[in-house]
C-alpha atoms as a PDB file:
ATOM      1  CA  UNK A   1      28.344  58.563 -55.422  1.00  0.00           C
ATOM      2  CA  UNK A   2      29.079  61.779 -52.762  1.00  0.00           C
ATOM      3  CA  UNK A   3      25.203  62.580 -51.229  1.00  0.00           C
ATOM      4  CA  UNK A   4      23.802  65.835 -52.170  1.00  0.00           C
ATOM      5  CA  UNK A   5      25.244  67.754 -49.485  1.00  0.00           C
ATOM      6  CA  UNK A   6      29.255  66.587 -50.077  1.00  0.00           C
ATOM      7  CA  UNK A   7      28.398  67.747 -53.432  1.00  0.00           C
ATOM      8  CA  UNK A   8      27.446  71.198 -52.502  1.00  0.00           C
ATOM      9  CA  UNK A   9      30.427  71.330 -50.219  1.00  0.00           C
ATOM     10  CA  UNK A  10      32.382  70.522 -52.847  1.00  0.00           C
ATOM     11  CA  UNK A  11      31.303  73.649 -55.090  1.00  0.00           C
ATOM     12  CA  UNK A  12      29.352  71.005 -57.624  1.00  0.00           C
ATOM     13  CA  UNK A  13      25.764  72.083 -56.927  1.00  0.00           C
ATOM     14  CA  UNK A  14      24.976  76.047 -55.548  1.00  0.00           C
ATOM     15  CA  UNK A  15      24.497  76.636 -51.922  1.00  0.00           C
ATOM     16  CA  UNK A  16      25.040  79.033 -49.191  1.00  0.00           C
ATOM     17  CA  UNK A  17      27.613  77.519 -46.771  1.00  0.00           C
ATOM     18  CA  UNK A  18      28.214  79.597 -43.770  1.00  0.00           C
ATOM     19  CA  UNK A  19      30.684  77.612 -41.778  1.00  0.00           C
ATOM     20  CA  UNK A  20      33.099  74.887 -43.069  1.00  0.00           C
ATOM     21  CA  UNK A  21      36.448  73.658 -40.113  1.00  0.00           C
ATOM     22  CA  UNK A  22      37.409  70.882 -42.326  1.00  0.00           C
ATOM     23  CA  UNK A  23      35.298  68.138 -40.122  1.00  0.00           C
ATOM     24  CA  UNK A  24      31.784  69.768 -40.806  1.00  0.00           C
ATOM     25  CA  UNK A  25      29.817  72.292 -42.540  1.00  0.00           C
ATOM     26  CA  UNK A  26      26.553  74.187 -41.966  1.00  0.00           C
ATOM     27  CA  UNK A  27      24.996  75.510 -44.564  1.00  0.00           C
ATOM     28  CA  UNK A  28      20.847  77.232 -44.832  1.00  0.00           C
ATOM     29  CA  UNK A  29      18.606  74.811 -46.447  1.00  0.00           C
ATOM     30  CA  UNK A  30      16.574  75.162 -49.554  1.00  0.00           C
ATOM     31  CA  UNK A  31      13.533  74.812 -47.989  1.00  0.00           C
ATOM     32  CA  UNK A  32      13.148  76.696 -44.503  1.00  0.00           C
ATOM     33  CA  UNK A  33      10.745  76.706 -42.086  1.00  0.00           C
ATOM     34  CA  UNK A  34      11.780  80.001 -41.106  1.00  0.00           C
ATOM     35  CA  UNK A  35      14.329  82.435 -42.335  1.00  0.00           C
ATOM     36  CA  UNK A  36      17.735  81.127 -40.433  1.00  0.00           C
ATOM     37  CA  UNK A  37      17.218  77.788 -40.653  1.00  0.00           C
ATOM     38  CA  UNK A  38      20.249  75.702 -41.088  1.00  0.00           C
ATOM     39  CA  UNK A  39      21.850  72.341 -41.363  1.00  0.00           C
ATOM     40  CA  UNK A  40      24.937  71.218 -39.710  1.00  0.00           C
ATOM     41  CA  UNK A  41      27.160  68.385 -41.117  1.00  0.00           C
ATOM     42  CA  UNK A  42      29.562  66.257 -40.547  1.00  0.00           C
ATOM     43  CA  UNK A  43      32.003  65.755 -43.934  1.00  0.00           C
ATOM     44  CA  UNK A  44      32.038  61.772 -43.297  1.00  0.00           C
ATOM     45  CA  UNK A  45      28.867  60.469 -45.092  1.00  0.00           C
ATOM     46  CA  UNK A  46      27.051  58.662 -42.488  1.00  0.00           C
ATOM     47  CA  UNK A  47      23.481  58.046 -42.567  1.00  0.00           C
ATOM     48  CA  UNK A  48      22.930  57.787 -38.694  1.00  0.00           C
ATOM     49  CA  UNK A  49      24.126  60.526 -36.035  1.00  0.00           C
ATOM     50  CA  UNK A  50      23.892  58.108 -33.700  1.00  0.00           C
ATOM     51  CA  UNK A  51      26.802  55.968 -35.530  1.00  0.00           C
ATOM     52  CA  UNK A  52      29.225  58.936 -35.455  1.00  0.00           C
ATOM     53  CA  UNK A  53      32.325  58.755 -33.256  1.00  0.00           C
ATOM     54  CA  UNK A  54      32.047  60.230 -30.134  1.00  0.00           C
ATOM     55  CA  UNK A  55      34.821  62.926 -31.325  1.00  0.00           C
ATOM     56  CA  UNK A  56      32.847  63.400 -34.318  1.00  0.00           C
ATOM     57  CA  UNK A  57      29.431  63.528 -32.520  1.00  0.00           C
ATOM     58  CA  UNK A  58      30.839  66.331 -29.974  1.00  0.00           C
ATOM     59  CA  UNK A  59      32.293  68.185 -32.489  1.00  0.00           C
ATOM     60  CA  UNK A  60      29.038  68.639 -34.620  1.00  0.00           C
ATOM     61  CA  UNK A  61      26.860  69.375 -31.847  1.00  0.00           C
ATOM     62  CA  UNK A  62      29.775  72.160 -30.688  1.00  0.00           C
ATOM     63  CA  UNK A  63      29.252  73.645 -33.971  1.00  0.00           C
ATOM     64  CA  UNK A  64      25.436  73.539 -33.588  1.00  0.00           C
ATOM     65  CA  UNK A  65      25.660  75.194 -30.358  1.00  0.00           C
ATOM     66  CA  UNK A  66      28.345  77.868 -31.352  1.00  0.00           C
ATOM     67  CA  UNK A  67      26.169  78.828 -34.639  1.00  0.00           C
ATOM     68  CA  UNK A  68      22.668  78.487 -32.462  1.00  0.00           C
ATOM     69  CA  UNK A  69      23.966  81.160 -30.351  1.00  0.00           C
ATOM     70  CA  UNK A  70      24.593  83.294 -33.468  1.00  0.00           C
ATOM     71  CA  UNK A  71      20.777  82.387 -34.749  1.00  0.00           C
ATOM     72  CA  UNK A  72      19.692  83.568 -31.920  1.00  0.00           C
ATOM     73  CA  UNK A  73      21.347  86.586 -31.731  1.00  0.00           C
ATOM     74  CA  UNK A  74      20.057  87.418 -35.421  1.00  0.00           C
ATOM     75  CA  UNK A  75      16.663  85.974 -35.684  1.00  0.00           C
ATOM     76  CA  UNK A  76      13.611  86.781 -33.257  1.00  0.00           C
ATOM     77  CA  UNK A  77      12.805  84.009 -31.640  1.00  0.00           C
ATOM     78  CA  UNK A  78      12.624  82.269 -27.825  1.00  0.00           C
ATOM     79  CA  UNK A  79      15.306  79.887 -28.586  1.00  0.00           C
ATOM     80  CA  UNK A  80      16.939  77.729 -31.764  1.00  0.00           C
ATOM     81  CA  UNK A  81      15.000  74.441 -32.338  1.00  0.00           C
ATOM     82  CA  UNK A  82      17.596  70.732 -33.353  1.00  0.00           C
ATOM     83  CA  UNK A  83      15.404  68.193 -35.220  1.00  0.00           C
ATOM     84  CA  UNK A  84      17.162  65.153 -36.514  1.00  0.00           C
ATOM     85  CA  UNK A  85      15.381  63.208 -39.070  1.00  0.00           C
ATOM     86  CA  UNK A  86      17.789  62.379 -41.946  1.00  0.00           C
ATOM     87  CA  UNK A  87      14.811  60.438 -44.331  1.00  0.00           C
ATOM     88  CA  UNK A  88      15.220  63.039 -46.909  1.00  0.00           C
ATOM     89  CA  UNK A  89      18.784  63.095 -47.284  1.00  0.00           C
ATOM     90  CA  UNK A  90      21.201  59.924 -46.163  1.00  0.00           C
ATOM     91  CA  UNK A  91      23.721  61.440 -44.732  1.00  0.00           C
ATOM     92  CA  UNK A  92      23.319  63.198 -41.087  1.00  0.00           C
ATOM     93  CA  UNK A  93      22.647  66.392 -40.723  1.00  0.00           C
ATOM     94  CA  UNK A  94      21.087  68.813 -38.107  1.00  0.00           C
ATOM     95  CA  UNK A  95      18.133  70.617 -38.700  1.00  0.00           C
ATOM     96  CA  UNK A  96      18.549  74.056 -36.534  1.00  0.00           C
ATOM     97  CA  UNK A  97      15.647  76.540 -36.450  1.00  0.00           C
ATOM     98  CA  UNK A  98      14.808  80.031 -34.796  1.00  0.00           C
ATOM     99  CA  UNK A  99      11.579  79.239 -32.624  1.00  0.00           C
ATOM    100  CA  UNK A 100       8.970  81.104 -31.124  1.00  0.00           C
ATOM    101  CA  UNK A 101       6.537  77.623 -30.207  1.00  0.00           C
ATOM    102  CA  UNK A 102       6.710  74.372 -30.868  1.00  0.00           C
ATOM    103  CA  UNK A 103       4.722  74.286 -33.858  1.00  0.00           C
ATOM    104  CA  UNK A 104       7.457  76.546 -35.570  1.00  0.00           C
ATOM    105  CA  UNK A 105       9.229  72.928 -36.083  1.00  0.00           C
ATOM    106  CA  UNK A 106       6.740  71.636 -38.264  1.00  0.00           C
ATOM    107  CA  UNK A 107       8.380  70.669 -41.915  1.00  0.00           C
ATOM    108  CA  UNK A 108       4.568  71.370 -43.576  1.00  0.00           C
ATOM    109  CA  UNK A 109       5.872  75.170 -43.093  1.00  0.00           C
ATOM    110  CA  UNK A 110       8.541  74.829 -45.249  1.00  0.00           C
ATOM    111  CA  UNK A 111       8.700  76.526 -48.372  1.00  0.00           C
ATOM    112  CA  UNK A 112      10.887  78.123 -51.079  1.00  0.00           C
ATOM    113  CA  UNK A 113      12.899  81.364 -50.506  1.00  0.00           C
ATOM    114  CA  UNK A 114      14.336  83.781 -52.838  1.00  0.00           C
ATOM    115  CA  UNK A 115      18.014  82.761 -53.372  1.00  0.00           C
ATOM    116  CA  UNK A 116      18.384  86.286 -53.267  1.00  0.00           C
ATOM    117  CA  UNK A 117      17.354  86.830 -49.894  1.00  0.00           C
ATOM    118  CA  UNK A 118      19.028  83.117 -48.892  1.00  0.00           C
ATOM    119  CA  UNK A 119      22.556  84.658 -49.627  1.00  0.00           C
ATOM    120  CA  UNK A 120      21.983  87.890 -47.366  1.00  0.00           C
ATOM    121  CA  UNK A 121      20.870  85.512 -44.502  1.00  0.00           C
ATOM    122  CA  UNK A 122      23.854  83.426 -45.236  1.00  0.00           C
ATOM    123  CA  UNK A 123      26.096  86.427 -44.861  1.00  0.00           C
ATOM    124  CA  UNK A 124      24.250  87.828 -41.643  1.00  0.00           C
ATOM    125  CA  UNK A 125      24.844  84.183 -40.358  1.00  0.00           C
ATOM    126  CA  UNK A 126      28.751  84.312 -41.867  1.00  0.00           C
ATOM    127  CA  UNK A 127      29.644  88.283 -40.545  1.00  0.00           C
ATOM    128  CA  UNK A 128      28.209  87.337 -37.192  1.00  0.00           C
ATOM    129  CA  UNK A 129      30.113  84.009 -36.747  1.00  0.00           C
ATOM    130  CA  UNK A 130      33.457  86.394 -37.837  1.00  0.00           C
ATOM    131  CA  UNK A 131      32.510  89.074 -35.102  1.00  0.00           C
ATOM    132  CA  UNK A 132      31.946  86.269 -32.319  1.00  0.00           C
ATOM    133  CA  UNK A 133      35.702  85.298 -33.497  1.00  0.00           C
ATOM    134  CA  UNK A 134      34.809  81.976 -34.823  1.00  0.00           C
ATOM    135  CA  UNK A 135      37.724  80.384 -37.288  1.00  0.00           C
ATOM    136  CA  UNK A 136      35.529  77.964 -39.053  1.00  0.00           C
ATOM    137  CA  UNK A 137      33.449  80.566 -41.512  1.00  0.00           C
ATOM    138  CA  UNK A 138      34.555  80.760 -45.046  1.00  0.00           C
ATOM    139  CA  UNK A 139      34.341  83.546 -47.275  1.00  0.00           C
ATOM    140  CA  UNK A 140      30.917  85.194 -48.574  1.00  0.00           C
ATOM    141  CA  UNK A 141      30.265  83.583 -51.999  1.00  0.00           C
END
């Protein structure tokens, strides 16, 4: 059975997906911390980062560093926070979060937000990646 996030990926279950190159995706999470917040992932379902291929491993983290320059750019903060924890969901992801202080990467602050206001952050995120001339961002949905 594809993991929760393949399955979004695939159009299956609603999300807001704001970059997709065929190897990975990143797309905001359902719960955030703070508004930004978004997961990168690799399209191969593997449940540690640390078993990706090196290709595969430098590729995602490219991504997260292309799309953390665009968080920051959008989102006050001092810099973009990666957590890797992958309990909740089995197949690797990185958690990347505008940050002010250390405390901003605490998962107790997580909490719902408005899909409503999830999609407009998803297409800040999307126009932004398009303006720094980044190939990998698919169309607003």
């Amino acid at each position: 059975m594809s993991s929760l996030f393949t399955r979004i990926r695939q159009g299956e279950l609603p999300g807001h997906i704001v970059w997709d190159d065929g190897r990975c995706f990143a797309m905001l999470t359902i719960k955030p911390i703070r508004e930004g917040h978004l997961l990168v992932i690799p399209y191969e379902e593997i449940d540690h980062w640390y078993d990706m291929d090196k290709e595969l491993n430098a590729h995602v983290f490219e991504v997260a560093r292309l799309i953390s320059q665009t968080q920051r750019s959008l989102f006050p903060c001092e810099k973009v926070g990666m957590m890797i924890a992958g309990l909740e969901v089995r197949h690797t992801h990185l958690h990347l979060i505008p940050v002010t202080a250390i405390a901003d990467l605490n998962f107790a602050l997580a909490e719902d937000r408005d899909d409503t206001l999830q999609a407009q952050t998803a297409n800040r995120i999307r126009q932004a990646l398009r303006t720094a001339g980044h190939a990998g961002v698919p169309a607003d949905r």
